[in-house]
PDB file of N, CA and C in Angstrom:
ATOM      1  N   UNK A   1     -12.153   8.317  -4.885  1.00  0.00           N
ATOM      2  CA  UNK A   1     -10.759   8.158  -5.244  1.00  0.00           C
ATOM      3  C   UNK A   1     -10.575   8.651  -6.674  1.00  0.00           C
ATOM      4  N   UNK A   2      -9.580   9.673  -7.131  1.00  0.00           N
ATOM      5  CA  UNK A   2      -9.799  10.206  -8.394  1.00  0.00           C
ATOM      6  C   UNK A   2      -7.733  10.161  -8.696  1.00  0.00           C
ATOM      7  N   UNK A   3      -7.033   9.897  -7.462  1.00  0.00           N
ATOM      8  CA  UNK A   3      -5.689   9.593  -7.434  1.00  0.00           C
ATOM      9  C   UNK A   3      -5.118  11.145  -7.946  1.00  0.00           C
ATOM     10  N   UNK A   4      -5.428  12.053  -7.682  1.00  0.00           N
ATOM     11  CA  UNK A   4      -4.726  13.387  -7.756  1.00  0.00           C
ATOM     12  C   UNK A   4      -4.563  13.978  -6.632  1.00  0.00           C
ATOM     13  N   UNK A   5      -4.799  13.853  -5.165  1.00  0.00           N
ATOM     14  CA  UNK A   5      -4.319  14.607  -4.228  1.00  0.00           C
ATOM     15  C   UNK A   5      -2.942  13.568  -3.351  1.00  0.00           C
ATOM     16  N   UNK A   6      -2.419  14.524  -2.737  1.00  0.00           N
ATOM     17  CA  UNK A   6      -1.161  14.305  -1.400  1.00  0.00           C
ATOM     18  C   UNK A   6      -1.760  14.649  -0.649  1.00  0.00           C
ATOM     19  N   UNK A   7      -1.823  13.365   0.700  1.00  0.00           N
ATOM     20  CA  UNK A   7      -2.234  13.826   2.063  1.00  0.00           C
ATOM     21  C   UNK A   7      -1.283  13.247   2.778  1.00  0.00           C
ATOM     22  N   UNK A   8      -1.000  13.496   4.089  1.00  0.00           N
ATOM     23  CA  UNK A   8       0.043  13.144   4.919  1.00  0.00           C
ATOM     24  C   UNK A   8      -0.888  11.755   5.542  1.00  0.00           C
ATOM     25  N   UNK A   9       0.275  10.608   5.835  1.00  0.00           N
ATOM     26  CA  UNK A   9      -0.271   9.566   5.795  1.00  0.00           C
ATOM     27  C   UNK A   9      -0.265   9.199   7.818  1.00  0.00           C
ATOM     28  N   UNK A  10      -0.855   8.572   8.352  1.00  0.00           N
ATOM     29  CA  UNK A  10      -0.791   8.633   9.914  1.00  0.00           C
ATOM     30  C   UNK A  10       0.611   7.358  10.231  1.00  0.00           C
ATOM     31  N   UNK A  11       1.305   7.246   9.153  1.00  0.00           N
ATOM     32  CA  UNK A  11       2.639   6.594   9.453  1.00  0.00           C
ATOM     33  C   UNK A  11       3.187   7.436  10.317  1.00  0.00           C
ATOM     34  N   UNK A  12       3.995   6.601  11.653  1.00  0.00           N
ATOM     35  CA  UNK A  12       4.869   7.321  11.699  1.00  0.00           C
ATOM     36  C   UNK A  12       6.497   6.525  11.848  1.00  0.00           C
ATOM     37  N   UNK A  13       7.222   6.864  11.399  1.00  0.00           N
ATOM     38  CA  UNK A  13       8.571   6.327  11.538  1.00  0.00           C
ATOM     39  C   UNK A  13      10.143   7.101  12.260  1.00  0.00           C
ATOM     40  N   UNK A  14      10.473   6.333  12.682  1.00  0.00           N
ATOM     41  CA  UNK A  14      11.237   7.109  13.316  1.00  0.00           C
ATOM     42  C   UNK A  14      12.391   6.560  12.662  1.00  0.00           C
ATOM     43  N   UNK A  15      13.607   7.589  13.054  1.00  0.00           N
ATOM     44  CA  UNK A  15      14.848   7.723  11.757  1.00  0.00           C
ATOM     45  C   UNK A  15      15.869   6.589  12.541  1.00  0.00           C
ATOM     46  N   UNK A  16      16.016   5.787  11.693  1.00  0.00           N
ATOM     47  CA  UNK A  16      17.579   4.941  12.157  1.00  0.00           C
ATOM     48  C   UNK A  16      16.486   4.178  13.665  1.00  0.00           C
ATOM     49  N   UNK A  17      15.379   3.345  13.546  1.00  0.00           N
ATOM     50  CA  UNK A  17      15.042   2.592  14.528  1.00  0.00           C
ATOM     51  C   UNK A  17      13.907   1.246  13.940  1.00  0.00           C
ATOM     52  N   UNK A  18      14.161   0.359  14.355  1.00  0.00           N
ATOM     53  CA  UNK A  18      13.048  -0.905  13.725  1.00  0.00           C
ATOM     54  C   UNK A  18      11.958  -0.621  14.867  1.00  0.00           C
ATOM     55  N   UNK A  19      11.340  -1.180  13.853  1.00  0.00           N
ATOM     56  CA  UNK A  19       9.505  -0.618  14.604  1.00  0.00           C
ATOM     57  C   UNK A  19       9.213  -2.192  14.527  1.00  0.00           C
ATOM     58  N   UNK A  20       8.148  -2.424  15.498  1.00  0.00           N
ATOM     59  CA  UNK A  20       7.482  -3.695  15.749  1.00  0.00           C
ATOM     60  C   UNK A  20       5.967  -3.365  14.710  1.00  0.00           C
ATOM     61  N   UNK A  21       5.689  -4.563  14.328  1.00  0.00           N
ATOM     62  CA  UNK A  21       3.990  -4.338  13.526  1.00  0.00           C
ATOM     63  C   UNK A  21       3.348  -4.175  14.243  1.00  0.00           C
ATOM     64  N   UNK A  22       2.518  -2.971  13.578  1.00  0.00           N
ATOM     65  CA  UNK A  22       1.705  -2.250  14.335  1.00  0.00           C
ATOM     66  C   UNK A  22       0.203  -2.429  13.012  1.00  0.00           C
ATOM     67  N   UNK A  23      -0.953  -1.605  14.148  1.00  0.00           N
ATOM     68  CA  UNK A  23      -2.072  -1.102  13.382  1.00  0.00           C
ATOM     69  C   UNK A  23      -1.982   0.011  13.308  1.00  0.00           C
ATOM     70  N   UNK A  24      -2.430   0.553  11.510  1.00  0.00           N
ATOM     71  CA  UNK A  24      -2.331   1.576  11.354  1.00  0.00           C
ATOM     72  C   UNK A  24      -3.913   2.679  11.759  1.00  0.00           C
ATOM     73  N   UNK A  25      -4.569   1.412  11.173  1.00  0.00           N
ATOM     74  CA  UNK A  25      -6.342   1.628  11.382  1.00  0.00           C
ATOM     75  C   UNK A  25      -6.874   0.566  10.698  1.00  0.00           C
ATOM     76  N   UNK A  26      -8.109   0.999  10.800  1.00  0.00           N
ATOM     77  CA  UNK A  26      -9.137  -0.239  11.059  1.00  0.00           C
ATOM     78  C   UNK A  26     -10.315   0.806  10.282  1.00  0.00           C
ATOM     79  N   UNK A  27     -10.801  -0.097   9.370  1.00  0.00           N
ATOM     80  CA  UNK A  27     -12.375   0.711   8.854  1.00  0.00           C
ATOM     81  C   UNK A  27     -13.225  -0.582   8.271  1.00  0.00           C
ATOM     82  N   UNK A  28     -13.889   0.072   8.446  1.00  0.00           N
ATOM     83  CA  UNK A  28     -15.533  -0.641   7.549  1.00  0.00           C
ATOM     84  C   UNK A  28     -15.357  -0.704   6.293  1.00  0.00           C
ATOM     85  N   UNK A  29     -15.441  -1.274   5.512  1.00  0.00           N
ATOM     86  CA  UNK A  29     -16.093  -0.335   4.039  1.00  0.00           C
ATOM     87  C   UNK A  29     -17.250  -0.913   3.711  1.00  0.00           C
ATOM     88  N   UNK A  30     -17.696   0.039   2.850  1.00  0.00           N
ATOM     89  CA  UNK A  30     -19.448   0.290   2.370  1.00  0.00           C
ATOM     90  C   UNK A  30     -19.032  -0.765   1.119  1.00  0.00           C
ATOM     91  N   UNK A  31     -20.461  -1.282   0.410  1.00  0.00           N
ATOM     92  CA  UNK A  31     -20.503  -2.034  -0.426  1.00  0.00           C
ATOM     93  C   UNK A  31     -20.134  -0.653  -1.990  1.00  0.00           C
ATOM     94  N   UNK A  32     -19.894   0.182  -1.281  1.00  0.00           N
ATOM     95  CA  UNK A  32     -19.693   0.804  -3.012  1.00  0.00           C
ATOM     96  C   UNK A  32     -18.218   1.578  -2.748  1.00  0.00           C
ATOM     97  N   UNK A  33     -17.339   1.515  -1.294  1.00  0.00           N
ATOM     98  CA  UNK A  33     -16.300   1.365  -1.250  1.00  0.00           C
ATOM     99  C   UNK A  33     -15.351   0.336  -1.667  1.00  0.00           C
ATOM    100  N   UNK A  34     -15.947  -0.522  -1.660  1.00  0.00           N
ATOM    101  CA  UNK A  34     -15.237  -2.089  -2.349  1.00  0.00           C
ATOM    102  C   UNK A  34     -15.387  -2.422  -3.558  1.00  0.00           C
ATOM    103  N   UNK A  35     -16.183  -1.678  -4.149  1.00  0.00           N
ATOM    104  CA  UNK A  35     -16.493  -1.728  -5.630  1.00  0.00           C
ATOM    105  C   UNK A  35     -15.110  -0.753  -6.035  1.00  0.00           C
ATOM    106  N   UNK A  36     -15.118   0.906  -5.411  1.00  0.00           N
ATOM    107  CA  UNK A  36     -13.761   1.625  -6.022  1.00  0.00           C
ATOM    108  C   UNK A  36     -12.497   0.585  -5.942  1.00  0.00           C
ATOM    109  N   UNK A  37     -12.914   0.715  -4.675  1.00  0.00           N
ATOM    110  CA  UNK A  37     -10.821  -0.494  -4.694  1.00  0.00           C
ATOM    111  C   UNK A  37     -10.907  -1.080  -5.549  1.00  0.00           C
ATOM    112  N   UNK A  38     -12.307  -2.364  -5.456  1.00  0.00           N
ATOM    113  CA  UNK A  38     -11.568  -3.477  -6.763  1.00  0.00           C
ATOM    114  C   UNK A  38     -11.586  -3.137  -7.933  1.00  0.00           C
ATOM    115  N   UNK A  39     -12.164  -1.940  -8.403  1.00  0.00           N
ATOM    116  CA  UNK A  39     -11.999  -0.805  -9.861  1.00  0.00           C
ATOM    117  C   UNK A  39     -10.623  -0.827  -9.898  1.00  0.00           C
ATOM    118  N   UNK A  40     -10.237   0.200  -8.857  1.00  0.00           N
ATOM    119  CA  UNK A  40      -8.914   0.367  -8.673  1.00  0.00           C
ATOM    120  C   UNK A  40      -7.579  -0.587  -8.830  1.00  0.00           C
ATOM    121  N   UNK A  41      -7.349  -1.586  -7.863  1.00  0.00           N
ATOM    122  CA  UNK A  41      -6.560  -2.985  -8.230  1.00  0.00           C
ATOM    123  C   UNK A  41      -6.889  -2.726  -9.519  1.00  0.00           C
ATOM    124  N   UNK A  42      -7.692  -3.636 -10.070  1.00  0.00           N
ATOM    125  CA  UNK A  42      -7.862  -4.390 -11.136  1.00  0.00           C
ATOM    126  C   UNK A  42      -7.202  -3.341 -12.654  1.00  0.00           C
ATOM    127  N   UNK A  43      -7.146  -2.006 -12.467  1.00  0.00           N
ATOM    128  CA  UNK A  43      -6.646  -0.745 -13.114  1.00  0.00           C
ATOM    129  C   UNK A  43      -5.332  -0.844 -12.596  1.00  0.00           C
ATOM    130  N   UNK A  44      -4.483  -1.571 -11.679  1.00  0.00           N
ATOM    131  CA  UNK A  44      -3.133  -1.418 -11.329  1.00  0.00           C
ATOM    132  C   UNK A  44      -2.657  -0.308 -11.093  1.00  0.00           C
ATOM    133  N   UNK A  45      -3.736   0.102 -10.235  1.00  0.00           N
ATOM    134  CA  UNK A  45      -3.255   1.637  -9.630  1.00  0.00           C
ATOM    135  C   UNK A  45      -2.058   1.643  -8.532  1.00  0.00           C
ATOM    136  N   UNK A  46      -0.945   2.864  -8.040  1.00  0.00           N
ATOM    137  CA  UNK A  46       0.098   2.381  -7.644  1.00  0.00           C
ATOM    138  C   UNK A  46      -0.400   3.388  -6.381  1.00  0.00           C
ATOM    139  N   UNK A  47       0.324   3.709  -5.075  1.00  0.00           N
ATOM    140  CA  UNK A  47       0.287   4.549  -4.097  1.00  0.00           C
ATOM    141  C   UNK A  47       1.783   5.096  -4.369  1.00  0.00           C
ATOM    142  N   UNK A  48       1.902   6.038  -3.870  1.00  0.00           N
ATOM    143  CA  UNK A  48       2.869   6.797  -4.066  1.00  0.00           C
ATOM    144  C   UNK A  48       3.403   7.113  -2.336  1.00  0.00           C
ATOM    145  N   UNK A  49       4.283   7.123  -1.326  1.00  0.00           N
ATOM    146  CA  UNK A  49       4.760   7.391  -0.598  1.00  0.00           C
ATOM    147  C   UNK A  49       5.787   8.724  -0.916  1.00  0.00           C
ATOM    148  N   UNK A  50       5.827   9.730  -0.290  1.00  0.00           N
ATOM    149  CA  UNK A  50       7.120  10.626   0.085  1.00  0.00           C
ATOM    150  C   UNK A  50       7.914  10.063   1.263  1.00  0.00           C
ATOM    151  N   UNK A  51       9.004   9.784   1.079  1.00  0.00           N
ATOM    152  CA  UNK A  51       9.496   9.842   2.692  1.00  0.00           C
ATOM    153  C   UNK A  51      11.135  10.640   2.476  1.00  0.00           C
ATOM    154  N   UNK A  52      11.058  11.397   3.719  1.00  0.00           N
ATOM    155  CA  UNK A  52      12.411  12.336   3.443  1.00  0.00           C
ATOM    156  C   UNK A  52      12.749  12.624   2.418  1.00  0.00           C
ATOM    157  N   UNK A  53      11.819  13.157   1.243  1.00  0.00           N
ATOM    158  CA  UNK A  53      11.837  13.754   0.004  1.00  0.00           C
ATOM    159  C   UNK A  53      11.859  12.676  -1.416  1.00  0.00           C
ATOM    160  N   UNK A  54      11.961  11.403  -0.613  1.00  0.00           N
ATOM    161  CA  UNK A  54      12.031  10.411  -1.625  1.00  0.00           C
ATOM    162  C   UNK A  54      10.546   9.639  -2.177  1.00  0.00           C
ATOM    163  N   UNK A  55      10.701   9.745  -3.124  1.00  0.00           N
ATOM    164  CA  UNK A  55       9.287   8.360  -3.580  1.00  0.00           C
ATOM    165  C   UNK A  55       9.140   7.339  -3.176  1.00  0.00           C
ATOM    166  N   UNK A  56       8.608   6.929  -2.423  1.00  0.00           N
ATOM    167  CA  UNK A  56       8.322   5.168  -2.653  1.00  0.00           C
ATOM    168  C   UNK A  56       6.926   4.669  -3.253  1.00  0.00           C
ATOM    169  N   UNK A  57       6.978   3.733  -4.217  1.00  0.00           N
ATOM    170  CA  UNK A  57       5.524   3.289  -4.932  1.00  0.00           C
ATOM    171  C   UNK A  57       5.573   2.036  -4.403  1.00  0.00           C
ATOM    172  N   UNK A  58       4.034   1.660  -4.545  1.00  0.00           N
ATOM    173  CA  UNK A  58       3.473   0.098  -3.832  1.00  0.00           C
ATOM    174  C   UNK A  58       2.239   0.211  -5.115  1.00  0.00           C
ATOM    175  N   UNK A  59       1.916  -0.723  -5.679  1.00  0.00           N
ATOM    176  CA  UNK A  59       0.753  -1.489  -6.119  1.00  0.00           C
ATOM    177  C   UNK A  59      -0.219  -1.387  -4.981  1.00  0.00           C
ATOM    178  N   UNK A  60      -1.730  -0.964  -5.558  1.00  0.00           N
ATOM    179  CA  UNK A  60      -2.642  -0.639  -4.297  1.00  0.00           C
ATOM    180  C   UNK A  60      -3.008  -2.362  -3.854  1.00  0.00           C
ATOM    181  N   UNK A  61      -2.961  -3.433  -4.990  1.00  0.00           N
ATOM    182  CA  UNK A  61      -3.270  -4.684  -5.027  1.00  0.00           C
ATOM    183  C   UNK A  61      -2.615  -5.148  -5.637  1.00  0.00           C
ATOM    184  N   UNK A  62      -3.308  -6.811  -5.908  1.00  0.00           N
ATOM    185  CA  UNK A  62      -3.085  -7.659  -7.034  1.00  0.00           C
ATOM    186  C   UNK A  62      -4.507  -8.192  -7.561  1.00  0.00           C
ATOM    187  N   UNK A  63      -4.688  -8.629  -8.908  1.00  0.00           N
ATOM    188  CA  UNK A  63      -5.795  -9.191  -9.266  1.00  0.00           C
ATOM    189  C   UNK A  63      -5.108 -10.619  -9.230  1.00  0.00           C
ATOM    190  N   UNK A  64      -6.271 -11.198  -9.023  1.00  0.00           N
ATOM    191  CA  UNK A  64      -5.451 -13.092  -9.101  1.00  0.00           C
ATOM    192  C   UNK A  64      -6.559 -13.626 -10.139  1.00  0.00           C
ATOM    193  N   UNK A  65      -5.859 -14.562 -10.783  1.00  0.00           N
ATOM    194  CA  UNK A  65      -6.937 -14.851 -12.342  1.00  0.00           C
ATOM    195  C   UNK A  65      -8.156 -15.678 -11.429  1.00  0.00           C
ATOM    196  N   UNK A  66      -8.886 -15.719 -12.203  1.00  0.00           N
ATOM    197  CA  UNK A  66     -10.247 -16.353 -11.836  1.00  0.00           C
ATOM    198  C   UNK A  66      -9.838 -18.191 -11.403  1.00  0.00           C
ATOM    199  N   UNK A  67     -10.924 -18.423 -10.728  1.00  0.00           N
ATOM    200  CA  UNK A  67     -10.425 -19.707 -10.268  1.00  0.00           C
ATOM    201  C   UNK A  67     -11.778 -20.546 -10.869  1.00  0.00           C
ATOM    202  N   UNK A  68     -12.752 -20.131 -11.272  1.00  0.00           N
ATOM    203  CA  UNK A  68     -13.711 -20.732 -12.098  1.00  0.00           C
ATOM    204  C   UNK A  68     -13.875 -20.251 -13.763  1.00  0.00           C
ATOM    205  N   UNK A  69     -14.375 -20.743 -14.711  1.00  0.00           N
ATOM    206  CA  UNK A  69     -14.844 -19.970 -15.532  1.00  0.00           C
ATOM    207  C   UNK A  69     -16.393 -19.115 -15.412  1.00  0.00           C
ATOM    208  N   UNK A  70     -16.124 -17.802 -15.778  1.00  0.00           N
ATOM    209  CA  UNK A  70     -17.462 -16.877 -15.940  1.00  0.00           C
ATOM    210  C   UNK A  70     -17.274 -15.883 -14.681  1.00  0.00           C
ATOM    211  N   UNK A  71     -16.463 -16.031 -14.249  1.00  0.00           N
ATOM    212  CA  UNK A  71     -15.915 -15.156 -12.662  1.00  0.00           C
ATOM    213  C   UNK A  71     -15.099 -14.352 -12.576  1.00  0.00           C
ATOM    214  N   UNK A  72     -15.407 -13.035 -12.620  1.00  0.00           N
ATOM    215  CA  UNK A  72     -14.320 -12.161 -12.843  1.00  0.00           C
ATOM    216  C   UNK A  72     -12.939 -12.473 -11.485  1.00  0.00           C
ATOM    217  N   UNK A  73     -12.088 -11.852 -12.174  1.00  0.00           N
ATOM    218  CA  UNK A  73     -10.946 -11.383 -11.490  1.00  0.00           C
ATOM    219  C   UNK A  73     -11.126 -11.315  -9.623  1.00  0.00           C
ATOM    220  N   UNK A  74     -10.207 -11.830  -8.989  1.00  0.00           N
ATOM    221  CA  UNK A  74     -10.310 -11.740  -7.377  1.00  0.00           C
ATOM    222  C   UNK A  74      -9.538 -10.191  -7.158  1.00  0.00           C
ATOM    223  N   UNK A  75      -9.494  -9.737  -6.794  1.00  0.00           N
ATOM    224  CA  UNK A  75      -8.832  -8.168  -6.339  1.00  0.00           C
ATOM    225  C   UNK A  75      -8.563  -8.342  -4.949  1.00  0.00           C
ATOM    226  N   UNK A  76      -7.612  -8.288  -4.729  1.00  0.00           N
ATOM    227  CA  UNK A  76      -6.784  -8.724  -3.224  1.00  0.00           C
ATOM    228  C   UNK A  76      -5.932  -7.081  -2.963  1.00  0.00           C
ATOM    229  N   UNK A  77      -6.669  -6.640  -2.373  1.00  0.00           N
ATOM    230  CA  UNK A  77      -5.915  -5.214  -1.443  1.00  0.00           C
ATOM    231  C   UNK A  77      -4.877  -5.660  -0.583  1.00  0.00           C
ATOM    232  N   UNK A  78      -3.627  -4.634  -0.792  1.00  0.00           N
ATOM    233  CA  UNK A  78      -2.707  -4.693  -0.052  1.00  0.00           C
ATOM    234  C   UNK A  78      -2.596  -4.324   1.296  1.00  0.00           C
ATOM    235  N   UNK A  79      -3.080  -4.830   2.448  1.00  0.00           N
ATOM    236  CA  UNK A  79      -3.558  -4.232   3.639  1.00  0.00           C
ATOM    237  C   UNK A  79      -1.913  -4.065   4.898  1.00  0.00           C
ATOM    238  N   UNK A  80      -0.760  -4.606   4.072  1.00  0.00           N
ATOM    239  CA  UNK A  80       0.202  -4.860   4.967  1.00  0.00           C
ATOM    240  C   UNK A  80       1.515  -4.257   4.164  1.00  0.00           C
ATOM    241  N   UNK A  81       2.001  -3.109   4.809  1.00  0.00           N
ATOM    242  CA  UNK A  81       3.323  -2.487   4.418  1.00  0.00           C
ATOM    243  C   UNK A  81       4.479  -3.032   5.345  1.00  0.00           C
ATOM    244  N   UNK A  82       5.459  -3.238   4.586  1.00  0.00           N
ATOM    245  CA  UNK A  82       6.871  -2.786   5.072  1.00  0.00           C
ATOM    246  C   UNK A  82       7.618  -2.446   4.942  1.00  0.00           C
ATOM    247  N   UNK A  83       8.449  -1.221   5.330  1.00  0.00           N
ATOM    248  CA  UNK A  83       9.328  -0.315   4.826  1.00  0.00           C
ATOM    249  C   UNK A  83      10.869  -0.448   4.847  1.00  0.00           C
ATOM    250  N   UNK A  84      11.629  -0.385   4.086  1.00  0.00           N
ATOM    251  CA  UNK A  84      12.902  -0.726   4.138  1.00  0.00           C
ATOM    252  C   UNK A  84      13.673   0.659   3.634  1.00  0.00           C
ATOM    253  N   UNK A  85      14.480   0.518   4.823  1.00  0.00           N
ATOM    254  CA  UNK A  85      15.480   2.291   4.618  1.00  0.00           C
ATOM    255  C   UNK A  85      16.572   2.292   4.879  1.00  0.00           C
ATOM    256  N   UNK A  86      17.388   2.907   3.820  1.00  0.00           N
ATOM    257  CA  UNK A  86      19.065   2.438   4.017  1.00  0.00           C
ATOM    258  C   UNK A  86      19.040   3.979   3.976  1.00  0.00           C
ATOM    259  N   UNK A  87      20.756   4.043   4.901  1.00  0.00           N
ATOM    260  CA  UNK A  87      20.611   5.456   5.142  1.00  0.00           C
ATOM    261  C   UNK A  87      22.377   5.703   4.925  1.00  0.00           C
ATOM    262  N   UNK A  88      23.121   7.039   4.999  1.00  0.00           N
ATOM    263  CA  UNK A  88      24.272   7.342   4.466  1.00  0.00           C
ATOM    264  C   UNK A  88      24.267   8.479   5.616  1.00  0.00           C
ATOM    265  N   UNK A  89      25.104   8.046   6.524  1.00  0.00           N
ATOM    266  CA  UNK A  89      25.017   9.632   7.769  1.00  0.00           C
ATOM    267  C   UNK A  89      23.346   9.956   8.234  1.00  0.00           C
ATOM    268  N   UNK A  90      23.262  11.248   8.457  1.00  0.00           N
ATOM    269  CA  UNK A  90      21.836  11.324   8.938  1.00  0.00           C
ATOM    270  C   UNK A  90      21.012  11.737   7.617  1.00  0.00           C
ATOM    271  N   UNK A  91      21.404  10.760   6.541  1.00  0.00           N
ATOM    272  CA  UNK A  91      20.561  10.786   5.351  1.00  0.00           C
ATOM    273  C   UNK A  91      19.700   9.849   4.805  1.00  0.00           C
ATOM    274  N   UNK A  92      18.090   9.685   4.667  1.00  0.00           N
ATOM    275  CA  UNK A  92      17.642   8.215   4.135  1.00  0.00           C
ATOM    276  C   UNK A  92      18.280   8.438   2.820  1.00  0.00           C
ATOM    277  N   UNK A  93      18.799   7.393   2.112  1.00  0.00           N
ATOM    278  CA  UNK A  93      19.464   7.094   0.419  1.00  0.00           C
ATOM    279  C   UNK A  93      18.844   6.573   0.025  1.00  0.00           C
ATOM    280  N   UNK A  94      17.897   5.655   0.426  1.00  0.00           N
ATOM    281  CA  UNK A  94      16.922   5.017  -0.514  1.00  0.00           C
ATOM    282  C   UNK A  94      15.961   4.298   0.750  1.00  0.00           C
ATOM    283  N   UNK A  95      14.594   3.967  -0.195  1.00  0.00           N
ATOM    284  CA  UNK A  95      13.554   3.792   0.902  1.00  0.00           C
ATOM    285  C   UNK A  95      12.718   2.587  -0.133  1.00  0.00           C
ATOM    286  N   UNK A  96      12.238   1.773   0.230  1.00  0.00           N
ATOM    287  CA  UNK A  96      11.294   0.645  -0.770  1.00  0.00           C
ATOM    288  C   UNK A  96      10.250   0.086   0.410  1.00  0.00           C
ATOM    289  N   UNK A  97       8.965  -0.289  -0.506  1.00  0.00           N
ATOM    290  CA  UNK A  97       7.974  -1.130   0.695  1.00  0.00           C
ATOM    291  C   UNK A  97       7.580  -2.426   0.127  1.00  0.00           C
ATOM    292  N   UNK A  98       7.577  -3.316   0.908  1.00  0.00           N
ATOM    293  CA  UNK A  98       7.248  -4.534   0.521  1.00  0.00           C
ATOM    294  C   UNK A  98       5.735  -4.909   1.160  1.00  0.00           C
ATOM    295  N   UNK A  99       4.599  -5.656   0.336  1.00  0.00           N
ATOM    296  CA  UNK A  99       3.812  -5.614   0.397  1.00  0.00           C
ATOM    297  C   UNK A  99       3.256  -7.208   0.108  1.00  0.00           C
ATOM    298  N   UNK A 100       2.361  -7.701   1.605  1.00  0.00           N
ATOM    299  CA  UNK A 100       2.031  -9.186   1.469  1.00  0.00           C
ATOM    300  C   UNK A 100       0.792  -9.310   1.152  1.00  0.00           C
ATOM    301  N   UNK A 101       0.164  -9.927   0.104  1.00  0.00           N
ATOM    302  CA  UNK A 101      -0.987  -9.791  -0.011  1.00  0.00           C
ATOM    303  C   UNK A 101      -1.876 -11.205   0.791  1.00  0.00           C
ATOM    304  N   UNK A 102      -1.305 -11.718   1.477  1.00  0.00           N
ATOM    305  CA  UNK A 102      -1.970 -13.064   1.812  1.00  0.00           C
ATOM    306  C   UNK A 102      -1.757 -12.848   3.563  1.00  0.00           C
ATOM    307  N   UNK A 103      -1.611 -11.541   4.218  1.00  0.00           N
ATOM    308  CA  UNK A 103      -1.651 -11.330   5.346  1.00  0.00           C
ATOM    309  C   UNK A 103      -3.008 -10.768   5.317  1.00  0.00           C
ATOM    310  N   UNK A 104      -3.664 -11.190   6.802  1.00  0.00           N
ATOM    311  CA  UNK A 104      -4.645 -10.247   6.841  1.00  0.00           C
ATOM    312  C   UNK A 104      -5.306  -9.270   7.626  1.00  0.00           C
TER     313      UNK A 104
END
């Protein structure tokens, strides 16, 4: 993860329709994949969405303060999107995602 490329994301949405929750995918990660993310969180790195030419940003996480002393930071990945799209004719006008971190 070096956060400089655009790839097309396997969302798919369809225009002017509510979608039921779905899976997007499912992976493993390696013990030195979980090390980048919680690098990452803990750096308050953001994701960036395009949709119909618009931006949408999400926080990749949250860090939650330590719950002992001598224990770093918890890093809680955002594993659950939801998209909200207001539209003007057959135009999206604005697009935002809301993100639960206590789903899992």
């Amino acid at each position: 993860m070096d956060g400089n490329r655009q790839i097309a994301s396997p969302y798919a949405i369809a225009f002017k329709a509510d979608a039921a929750p779905a899976t997007l995918c499912t992976r493993s990660l390696s013990p030195a994949d979980v090390a980048r993310l919680r690098s990452a969180v803990l750096a308050n790195w953001v994701t960036q969405f395009r949709l119909d030419g618009l931006p949408v940003y999400s926080f990749l996480g949250r860090a939650d303060a330590p719950d002992r002393p001598g224990v770093g930071a918890r890093a809680r990945l955002f594993t659950h999107h939801h998209f909200d799209l207001k539209f003007n004719g057959d135009r999206v006008v604005e697009a935002t995602v809301r993100t639960d971190p206590d789903q899992r």
